[in-house]
Protein backbone atom coordinates (compact mmCIF):
# COMPACT_ATOMS: atom_id res chain seq x y z
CA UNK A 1 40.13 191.37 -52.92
CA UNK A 2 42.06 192.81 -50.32
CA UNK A 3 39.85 195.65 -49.70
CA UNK A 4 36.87 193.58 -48.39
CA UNK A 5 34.97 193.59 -44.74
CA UNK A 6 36.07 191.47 -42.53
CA UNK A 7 32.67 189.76 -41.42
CA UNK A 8 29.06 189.26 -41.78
CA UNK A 9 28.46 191.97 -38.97
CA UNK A 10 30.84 194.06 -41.02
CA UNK A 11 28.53 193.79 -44.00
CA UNK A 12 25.13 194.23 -42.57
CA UNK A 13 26.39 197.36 -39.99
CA UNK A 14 27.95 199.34 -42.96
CA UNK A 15 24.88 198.33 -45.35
CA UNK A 16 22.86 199.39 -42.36
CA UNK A 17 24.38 202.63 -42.23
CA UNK A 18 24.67 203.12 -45.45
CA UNK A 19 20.58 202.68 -45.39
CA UNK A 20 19.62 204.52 -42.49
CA UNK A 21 19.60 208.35 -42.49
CA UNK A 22 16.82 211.25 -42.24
CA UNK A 23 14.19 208.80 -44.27
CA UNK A 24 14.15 206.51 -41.29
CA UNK A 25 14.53 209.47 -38.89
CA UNK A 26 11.64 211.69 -40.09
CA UNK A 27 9.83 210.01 -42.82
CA UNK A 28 9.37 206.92 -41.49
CA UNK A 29 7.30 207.97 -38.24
CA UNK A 30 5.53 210.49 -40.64
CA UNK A 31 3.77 208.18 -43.22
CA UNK A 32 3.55 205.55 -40.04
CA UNK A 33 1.27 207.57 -38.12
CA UNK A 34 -0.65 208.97 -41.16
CA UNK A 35 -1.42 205.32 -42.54
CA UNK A 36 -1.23 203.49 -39.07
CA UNK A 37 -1.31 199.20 -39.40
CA UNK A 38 -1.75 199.23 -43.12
CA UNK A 39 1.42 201.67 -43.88
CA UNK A 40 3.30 199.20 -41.50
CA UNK A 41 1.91 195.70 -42.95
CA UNK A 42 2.74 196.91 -46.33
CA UNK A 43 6.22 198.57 -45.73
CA UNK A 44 6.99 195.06 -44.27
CA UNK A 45 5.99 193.45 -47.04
CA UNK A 46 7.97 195.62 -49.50
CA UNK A 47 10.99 196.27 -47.75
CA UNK A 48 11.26 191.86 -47.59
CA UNK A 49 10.53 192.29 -51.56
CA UNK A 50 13.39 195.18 -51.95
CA UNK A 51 15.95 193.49 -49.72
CA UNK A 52 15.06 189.96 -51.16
CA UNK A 53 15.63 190.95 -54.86
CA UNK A 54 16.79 194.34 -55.14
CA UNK A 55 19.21 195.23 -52.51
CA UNK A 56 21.01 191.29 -53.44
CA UNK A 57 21.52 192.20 -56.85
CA UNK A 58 23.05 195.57 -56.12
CA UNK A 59 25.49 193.74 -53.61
CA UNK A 60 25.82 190.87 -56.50
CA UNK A 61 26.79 193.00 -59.56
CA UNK A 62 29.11 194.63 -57.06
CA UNK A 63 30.76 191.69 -55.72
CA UNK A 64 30.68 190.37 -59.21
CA UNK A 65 32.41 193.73 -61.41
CA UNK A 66 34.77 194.13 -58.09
CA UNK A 67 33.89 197.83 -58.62
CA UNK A 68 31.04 200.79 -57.39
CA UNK A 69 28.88 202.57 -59.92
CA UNK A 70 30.62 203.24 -63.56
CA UNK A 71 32.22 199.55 -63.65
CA UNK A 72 29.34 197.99 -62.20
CA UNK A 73 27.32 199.02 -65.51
CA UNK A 74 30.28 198.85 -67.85
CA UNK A 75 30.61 195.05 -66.63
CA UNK A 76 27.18 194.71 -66.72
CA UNK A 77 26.84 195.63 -70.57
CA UNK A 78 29.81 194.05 -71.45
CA UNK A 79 28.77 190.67 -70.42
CA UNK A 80 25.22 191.22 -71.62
CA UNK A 81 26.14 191.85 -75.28
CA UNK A 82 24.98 195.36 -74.54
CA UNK A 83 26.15 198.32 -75.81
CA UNK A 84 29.34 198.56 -74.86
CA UNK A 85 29.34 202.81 -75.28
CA UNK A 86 25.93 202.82 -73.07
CA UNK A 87 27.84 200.41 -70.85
CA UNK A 88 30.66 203.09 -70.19
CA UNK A 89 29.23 206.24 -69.71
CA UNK A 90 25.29 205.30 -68.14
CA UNK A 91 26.49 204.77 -64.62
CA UNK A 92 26.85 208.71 -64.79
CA UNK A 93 23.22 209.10 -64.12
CA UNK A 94 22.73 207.56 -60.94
CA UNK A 95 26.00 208.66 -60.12
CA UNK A 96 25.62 212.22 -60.57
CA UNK A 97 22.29 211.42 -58.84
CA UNK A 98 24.69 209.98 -55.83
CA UNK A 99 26.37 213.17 -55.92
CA UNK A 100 23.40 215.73 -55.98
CA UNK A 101 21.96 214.46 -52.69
CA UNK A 102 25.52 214.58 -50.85
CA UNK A 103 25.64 217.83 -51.53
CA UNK A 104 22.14 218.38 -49.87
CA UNK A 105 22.58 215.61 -47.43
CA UNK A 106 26.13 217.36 -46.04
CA UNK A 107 23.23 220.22 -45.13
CA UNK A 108 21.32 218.32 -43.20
CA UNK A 109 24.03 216.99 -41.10
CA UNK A 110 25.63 220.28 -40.35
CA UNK A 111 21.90 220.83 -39.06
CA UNK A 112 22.21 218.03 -37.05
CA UNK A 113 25.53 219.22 -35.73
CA UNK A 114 24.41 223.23 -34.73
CA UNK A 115 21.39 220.59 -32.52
CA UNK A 116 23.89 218.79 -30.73
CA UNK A 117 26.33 221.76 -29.92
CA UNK A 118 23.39 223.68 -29.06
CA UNK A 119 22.22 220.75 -26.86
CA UNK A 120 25.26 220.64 -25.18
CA UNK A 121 25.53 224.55 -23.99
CA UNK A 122 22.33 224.42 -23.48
CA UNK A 123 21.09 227.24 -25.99
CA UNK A 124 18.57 225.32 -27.82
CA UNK A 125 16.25 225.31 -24.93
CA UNK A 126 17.11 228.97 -24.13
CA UNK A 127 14.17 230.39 -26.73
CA UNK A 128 11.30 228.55 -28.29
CA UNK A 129 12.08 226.34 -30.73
CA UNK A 130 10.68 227.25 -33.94
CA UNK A 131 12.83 230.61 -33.20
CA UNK A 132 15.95 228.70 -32.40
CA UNK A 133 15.45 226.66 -35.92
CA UNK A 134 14.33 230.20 -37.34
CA UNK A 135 17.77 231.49 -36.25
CA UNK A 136 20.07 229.42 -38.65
CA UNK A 137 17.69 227.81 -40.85
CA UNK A 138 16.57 231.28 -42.70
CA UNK A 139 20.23 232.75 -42.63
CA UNK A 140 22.71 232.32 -45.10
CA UNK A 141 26.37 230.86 -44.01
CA UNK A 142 25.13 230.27 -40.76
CA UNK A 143 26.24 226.77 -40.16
CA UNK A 144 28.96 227.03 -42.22
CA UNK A 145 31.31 225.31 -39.61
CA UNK A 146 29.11 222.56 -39.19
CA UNK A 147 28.80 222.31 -42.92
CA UNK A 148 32.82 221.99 -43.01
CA UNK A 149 33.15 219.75 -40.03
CA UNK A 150 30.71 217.06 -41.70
CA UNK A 151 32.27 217.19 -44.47
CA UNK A 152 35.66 216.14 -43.18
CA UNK A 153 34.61 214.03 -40.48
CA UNK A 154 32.74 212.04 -43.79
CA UNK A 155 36.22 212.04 -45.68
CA UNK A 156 38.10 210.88 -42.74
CA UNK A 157 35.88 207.31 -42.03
CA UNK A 158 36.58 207.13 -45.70
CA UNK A 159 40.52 207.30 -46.31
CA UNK A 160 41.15 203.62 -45.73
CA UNK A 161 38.59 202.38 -47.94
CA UNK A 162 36.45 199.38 -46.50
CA UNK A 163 38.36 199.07 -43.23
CA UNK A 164 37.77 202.29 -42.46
CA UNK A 165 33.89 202.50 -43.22
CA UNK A 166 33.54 198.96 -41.24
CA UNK A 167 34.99 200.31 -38.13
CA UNK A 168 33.34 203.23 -37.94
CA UNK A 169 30.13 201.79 -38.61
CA UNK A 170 30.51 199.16 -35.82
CA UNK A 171 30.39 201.72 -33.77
CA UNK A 172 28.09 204.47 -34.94
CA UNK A 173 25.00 201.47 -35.97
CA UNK A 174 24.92 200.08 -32.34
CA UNK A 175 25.39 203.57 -30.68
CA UNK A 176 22.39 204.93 -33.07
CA UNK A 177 20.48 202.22 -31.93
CA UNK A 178 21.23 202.35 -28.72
CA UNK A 179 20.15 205.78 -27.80
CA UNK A 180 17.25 205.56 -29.46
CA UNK A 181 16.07 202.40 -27.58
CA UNK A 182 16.94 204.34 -24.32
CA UNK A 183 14.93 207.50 -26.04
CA UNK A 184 12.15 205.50 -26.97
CA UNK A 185 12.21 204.14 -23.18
CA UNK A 186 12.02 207.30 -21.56
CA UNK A 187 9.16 208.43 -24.34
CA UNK A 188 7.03 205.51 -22.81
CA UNK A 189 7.61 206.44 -19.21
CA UNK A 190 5.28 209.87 -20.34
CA UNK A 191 1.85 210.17 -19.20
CA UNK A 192 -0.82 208.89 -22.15
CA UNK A 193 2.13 207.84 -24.09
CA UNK A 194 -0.30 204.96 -24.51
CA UNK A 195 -2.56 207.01 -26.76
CA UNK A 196 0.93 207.09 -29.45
CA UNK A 197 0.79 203.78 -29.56
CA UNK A 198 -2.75 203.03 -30.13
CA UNK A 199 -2.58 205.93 -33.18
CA UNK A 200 0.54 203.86 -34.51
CA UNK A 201 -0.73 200.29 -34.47
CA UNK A 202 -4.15 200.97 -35.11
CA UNK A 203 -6.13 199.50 -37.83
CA UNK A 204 -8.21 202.44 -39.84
CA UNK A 205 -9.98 201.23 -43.10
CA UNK A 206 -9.59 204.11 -44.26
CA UNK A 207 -6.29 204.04 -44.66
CA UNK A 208 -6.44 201.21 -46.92
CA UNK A 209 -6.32 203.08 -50.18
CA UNK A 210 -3.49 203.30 -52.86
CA UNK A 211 -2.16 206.60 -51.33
CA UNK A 212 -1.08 204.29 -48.36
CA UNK A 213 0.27 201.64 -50.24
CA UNK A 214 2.22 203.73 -52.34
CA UNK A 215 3.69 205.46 -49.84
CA UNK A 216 5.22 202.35 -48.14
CA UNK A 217 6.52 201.19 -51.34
CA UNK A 218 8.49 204.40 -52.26
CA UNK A 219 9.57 204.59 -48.45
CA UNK A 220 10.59 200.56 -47.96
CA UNK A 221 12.30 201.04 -51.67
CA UNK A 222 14.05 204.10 -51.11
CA UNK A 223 15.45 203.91 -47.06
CA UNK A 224 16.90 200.64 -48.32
CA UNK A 225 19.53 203.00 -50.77
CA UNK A 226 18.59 201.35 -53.76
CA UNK A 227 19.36 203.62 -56.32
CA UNK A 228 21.43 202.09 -58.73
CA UNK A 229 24.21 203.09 -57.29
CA UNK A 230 25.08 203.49 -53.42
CA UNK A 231 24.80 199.87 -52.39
CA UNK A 232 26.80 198.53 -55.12
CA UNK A 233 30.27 199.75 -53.46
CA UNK A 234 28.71 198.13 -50.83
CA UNK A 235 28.58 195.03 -52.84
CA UNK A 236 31.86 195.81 -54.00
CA UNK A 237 33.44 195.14 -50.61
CA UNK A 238 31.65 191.89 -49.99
CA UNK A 239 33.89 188.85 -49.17
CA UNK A 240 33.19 185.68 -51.94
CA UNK A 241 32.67 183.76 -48.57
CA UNK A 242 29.53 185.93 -47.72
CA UNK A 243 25.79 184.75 -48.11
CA UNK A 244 24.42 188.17 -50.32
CA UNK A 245 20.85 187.40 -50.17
CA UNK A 246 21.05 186.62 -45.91
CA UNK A 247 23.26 189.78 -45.19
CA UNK A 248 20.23 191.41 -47.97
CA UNK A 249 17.49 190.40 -45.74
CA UNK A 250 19.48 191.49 -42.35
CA UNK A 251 19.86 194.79 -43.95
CA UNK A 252 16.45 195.59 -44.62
CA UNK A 253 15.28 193.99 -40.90
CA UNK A 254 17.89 196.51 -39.27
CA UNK A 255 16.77 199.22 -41.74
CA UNK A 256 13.03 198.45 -40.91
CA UNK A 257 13.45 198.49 -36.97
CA UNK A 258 15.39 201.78 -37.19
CA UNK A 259 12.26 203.34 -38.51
CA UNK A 260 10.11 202.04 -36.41
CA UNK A 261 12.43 202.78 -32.97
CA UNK A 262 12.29 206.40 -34.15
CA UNK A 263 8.62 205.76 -34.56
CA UNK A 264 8.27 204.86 -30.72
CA UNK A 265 10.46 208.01 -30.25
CA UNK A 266 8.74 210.37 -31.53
CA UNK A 267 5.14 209.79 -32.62
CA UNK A 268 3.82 209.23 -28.47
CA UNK A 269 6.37 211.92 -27.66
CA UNK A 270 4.27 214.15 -30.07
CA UNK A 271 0.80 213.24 -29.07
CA UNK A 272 1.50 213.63 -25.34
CA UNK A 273 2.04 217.48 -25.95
CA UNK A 274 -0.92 216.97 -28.52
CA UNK A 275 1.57 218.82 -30.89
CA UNK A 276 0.59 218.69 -34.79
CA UNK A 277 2.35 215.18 -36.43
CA UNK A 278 5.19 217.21 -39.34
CA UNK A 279 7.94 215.11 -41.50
CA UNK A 280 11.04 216.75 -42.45
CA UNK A 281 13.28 218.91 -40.96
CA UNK A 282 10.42 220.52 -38.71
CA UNK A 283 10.30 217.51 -36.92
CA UNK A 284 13.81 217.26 -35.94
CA UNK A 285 14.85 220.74 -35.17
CA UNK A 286 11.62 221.93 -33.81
CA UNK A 287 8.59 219.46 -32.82
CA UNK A 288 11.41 216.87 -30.59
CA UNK A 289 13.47 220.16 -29.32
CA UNK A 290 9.99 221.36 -27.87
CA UNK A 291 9.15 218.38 -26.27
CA UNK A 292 12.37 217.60 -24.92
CA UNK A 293 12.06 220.85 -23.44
CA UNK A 294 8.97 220.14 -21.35
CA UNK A 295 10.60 216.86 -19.72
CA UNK A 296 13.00 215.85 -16.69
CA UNK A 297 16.78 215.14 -17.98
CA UNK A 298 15.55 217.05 -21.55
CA UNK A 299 18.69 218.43 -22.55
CA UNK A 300 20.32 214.73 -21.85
CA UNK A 301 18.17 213.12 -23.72
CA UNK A 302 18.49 216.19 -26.64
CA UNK A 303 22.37 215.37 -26.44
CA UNK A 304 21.29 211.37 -27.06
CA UNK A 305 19.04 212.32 -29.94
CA UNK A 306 21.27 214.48 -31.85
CA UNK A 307 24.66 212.63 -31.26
CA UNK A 308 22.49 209.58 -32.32
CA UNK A 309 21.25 211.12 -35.92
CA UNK A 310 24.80 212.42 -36.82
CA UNK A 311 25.61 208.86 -36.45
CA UNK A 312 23.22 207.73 -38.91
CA UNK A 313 24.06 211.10 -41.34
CA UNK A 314 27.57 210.59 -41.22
CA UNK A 315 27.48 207.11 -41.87
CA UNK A 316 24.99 207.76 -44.90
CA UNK A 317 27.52 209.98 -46.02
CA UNK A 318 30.40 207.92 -45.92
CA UNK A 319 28.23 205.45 -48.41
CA UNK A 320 27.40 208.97 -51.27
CA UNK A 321 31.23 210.09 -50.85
CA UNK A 322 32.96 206.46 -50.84
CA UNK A 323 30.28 206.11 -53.88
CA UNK A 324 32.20 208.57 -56.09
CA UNK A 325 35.29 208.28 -55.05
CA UNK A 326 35.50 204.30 -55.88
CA UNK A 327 34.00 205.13 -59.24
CA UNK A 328 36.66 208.29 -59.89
CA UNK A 329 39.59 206.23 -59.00
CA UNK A 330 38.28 202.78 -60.37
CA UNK A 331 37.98 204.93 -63.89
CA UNK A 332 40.82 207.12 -64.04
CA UNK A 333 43.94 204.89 -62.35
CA UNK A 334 46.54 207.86 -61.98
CA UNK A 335 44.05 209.62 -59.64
CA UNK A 336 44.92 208.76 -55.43
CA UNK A 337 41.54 208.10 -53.57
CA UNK A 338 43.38 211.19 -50.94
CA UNK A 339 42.72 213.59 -53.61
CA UNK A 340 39.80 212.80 -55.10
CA UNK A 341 38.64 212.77 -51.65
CA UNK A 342 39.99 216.47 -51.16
CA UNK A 343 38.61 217.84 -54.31
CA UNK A 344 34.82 216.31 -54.20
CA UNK A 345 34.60 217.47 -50.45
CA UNK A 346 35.38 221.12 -51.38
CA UNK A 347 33.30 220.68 -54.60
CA UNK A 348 30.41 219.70 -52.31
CA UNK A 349 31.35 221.95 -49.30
CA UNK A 350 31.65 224.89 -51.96
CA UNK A 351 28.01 223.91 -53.55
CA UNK A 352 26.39 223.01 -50.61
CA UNK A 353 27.08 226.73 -48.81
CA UNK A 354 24.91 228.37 -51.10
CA UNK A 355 21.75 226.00 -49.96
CA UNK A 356 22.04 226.18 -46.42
CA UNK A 357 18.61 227.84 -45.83
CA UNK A 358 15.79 226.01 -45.40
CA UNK A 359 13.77 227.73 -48.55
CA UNK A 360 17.13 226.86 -50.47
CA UNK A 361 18.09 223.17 -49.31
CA UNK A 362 13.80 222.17 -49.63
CA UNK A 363 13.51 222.51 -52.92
CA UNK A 364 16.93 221.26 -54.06
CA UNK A 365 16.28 218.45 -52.50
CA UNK A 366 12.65 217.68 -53.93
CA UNK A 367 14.01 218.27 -57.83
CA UNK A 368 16.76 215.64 -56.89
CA UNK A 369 14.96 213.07 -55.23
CA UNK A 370 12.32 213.19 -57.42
CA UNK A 371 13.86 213.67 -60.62
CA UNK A 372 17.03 212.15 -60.61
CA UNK A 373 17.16 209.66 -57.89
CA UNK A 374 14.49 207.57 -58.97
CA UNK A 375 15.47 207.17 -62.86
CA UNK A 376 18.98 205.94 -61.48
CA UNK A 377 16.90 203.44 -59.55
CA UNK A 378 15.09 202.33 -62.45
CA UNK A 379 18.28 202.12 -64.64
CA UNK A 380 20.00 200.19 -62.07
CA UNK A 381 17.11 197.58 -61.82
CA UNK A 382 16.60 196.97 -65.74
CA UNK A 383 20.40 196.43 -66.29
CA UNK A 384 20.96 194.03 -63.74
CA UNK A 385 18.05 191.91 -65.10
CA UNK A 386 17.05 192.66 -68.44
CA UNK A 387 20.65 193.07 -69.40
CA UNK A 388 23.54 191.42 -67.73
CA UNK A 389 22.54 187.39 -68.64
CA UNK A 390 21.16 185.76 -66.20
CA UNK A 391 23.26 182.75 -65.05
CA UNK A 392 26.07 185.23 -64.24
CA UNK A 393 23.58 187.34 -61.90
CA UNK A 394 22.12 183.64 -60.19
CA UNK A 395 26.07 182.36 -59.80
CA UNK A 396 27.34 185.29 -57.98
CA UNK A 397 23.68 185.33 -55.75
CA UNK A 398 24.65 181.47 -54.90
CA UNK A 399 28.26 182.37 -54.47
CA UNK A 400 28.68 181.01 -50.71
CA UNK A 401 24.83 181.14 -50.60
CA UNK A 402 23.08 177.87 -47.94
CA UNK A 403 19.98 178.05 -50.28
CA UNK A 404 20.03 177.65 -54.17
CA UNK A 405 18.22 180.58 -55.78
CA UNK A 406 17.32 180.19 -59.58
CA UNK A 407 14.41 181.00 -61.56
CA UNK A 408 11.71 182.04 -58.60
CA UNK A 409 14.43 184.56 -57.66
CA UNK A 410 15.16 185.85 -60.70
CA UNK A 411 11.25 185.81 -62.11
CA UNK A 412 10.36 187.74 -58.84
CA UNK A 413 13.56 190.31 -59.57
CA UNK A 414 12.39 190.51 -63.27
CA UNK A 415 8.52 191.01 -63.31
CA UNK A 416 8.22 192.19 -60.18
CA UNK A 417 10.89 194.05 -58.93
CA UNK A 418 11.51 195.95 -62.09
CA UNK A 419 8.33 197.40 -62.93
CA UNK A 420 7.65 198.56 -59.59
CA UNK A 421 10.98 200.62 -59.68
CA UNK A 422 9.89 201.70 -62.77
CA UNK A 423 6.11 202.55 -61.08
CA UNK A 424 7.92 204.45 -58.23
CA UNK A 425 9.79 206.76 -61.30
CA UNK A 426 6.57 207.65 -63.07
CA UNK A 427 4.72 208.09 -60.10
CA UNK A 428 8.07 210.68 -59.00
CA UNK A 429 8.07 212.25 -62.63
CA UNK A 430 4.44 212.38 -63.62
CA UNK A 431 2.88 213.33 -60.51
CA UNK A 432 5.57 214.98 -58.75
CA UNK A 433 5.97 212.50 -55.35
CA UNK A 434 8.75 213.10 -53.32
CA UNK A 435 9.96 209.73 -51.24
C-alpha cells in the first residue's frame, strides 16, 4: 500500500495522537486524584489489557481490509460467513458515532484556540477567570473564528492522507509532551507542591470500591480511541513489516504517561492554591488560567499549556475527520478525498456553531459519548472476534510479529475483552456514565 507510514515512530506518534485529547487532559487528573493509587494501579492494568487485545485488533482488521470503518466491517462479515447486508451498512454506527463527537470535539478546540490567543495578548489574565470563560462560553457565535480555523487547520494535516497525518504528528506528540514536562517542572518548583503528590500517589482504602475500578476501566478503554472505528484507519496505514501488537502496547504506554504528565501539571498546581479539584472544561479554561495567574512567567507558561492542548485536539481531530473521509471515498470511488474533505468540514463547522455554549456543547456531548460511542465500541469488539474467523485475525496479529500469538491472545480478546466493552455500554446506557 502506498499510502502507509513510513516507520514504527510514525505509527505509535499518530496512534498517540490519535489517542490523546481532552480525556487525558482533564479526565485523567480528575478520576486520578479522586481514586488516588488504586485508580492508577487499575488504569495500568486495563489500559495493558485494551492496548494488548483491543487496540491490536483494531490496527489488525485495518491492516488486514486495507480500509477505515465501513470496509473494515464489510471485510469482516464477508470473511466470517456473516451477513453480508449487516456487513455493508453496520460500520454506520460507530461511524456516525465518529462523526457526532467531531462535531463537538471541533468546539472544544476552538476553546482551546480563544486560550492561547488570549494568552498571547495577554487578556486572559486581564479579569478573573471564571468571567473570562463566562465571556465566550455563555455567548452564542462567539468563537466562531476559532471554530473555523480548527476546522481547516484539521483538513489541511489531512489532504495527503498518511504522509500528511505522520508528519504532523511527529511534531505536535513530542511538542505536547514537551511542554508539559517543562509545565509539570515548573508546577513542582511551587511551595507544598509536595502535598499534590502525596494526594495523587496515596493509598486510601477507601477508594477501593467498584466506583474506582470502573472508572479506570471506562477511562484506560476509552483515551485509548477504541471505538470501533477511529483506530482502524490507523490500522489501515500500517506497513505489513510492522509488529501490531508492540506499536499496540507503545501506544497505550505513551497514552498512559500523557495522562499522568497532565496529572503532575495540574493536580499540585491545584492544591497549592487549595482550589476545589473540577474535570471538564472548568478545569482548563478556568481552575489552570487562575493559577497561572498567581505565578512568575504565568502568561509563558499559559502560552505552553494552550499551544500544547491544541496539539493534542488537532491531532485527535485529524484521526475523527481522516475517519470519515477514508470510509466516504473507500465506498463511493468517484468522490476526491479534497471534496469530501470540503463538504464534511462545513457540515461540521455549520453544526457545530449552533453548540458553542457551554450549556449547549455539555449535554451534546454526554448523549454522544454515552449513547452512541460506546455501542460502536461494543460492535467493533464482537465482530472482530465473534465474527471474522479466527486464524485470519491471529495471521495478520503475527504478520511481522517477534512473538507468536495464538489462542491465549485470542481467548483473552474473546472472554475478556469483549464482555467488558460490552460492561462499559450497559453501564453508559443503563446507568447513564459518561467516560
Amino acid at each position: 500500500m502506498d499510502n502507509e507510514f513510513s516507520s514504527k515512530v510514525g505509527v505509535v506518534l499518530s496512534a498517540v495522537g490519535s489517542a490523546v485529547g481532552m480525556a487525558n487532559i482533564w479526565g485523567f487528573p480528575y478520576k486520578f486524584q479522586a481514586g488516588g493509587l488504586v485508580f492508577l494501579i487499575f488504569y495500568i492494568l486495563f489500559a495493558i489489557l485494551f492496548s494488548y487485545v483491543g487496540l491490536s485488533s483494531e490496527f489488525a482488521i485495518g491492516r488486514m481490509a486495507q480500509t477505515g470503518t465501513l470496509g473494515a466491517y464489510e471485510y469482516a462479515f464477508n470473511n466470517g460467513k456473516a451477513n453480508k447486508k449487516v456487513g455493508r451498512n453496520i460500520g454506520y454506527i460507530p461511524l456516525i458515532g465518529t462523526f457526532l463527537i467531531a462535531v463537538g470535539y471541533c468546539v472544544i478546540v476552538a476553546y482551546v484556540l480563544k486560550g492561547f490567543f488570549d494568552s498571547l495578548t495577554g487578556d486572559i489574565f486581564t479579569m478573573d477567570a471564571s468571567i473570562w470563560f463566562d465571556s465566550f462560553a455563555n455567548y452564542k457565535y462567539s468563537v466562531i473564528i476559532f471554530h473555523l480555523i480548527a476546522i481547516i487547520l484539521t483538513i489541511i494535516t489531512c489532504l495527503g492522507g498518511a504522509s500528511s497525518i505522520e508528519r504532523s504528528n511527529k511534531i505536535m506528540m513530542p511538542v505536547f509532551f514537551i511542554l508539559f514536562v517543562i509545565l509539570a517542572i515548573k508546577v513542582a518548583t511551587l511551595p507544598k507542591a509536595s502535598t499534590g503528590y502525596a494526594n495523587m500517589f496515596k493509598y486510601d482504602p477507601s477508594t477501593l470500591n467498584l466506583d474506582t475500578i470502573i472508572a479506570a476501566m471506562g477511562q484506560a478503554f476509552f483515551s485509548l480511541s477504541i471505538t470501533g472505528s477511529g483506530m482502524i484507519v490507523v490500522g489501515s496505514y500500517i506497513s505489513k513489516k510492522e509488529d501490531i501488537v508492540s506499536s499496540s502496547i507503545h501506544t497505550g504506554f505513551f497514552d498512559t504517561l500523557s495522562g499522568v504528565i497532565s496529572s503532575l501539571v495540574i493536580i499540585p498546581a491545584i492544591s497549592v492554591f487549595n482550589m476545589q479539584q473540577v474535570g471538564g472544561p472548568s478545569l482548563l479554561f478556568v481552575s489552570l488560567p487562575t493559577v497561572l495567574n498567581n505565578i512568575k512567567f504565568g502568561r509563558i507558561f499559559a502560552i505552553f499549556l494552550y499551544f500544547a492542548v491544541i496539539c493534542a485536539g488537532v491531532s485527535s481531530l485529524q484521526n475523527m475527520f481522516e475517519v470519515i473521509a477514508e470510509s466516504i471515498t473507500n465506498r463511493y470511488k468517484n468522490l476526491s478525498r479534497k471534496t469530501v474533505f470540503i463538504v464534511l468540514g462545513t457540515i461540521v463547522f455549520l453544526l457545530g456553531i449552533n453548540l458553542e455554549t457551554i450549556d449547549a456543547f455539555g449535554p451534546y456531548m454526554d448523549i454522544v459519548s454515552i449513547y452512541i460511542i460506546p455501542i460502536g465500541a461494543s460492535i467493533g469488539a464482537i465482530t472482530w472476534f465473534y465474527v471474522l474467523k479466527k486464524d485470519k485475525l491471529l495471521d495478520e496479529i503475527n504478520q511481522s510479529s517477534k512473538n507468536n500469538y495464538s489462542d491465549k491472545w485470542y481467548k483473552m480478546g474473546k472472554y475478556l475483552y469483549v464482555p467488558l466493552a460490552i460492561v462499559l455500554t450497559l453501564l453508559a446506557l443503563i446507568f447513564k456514565m459518561s467516560f
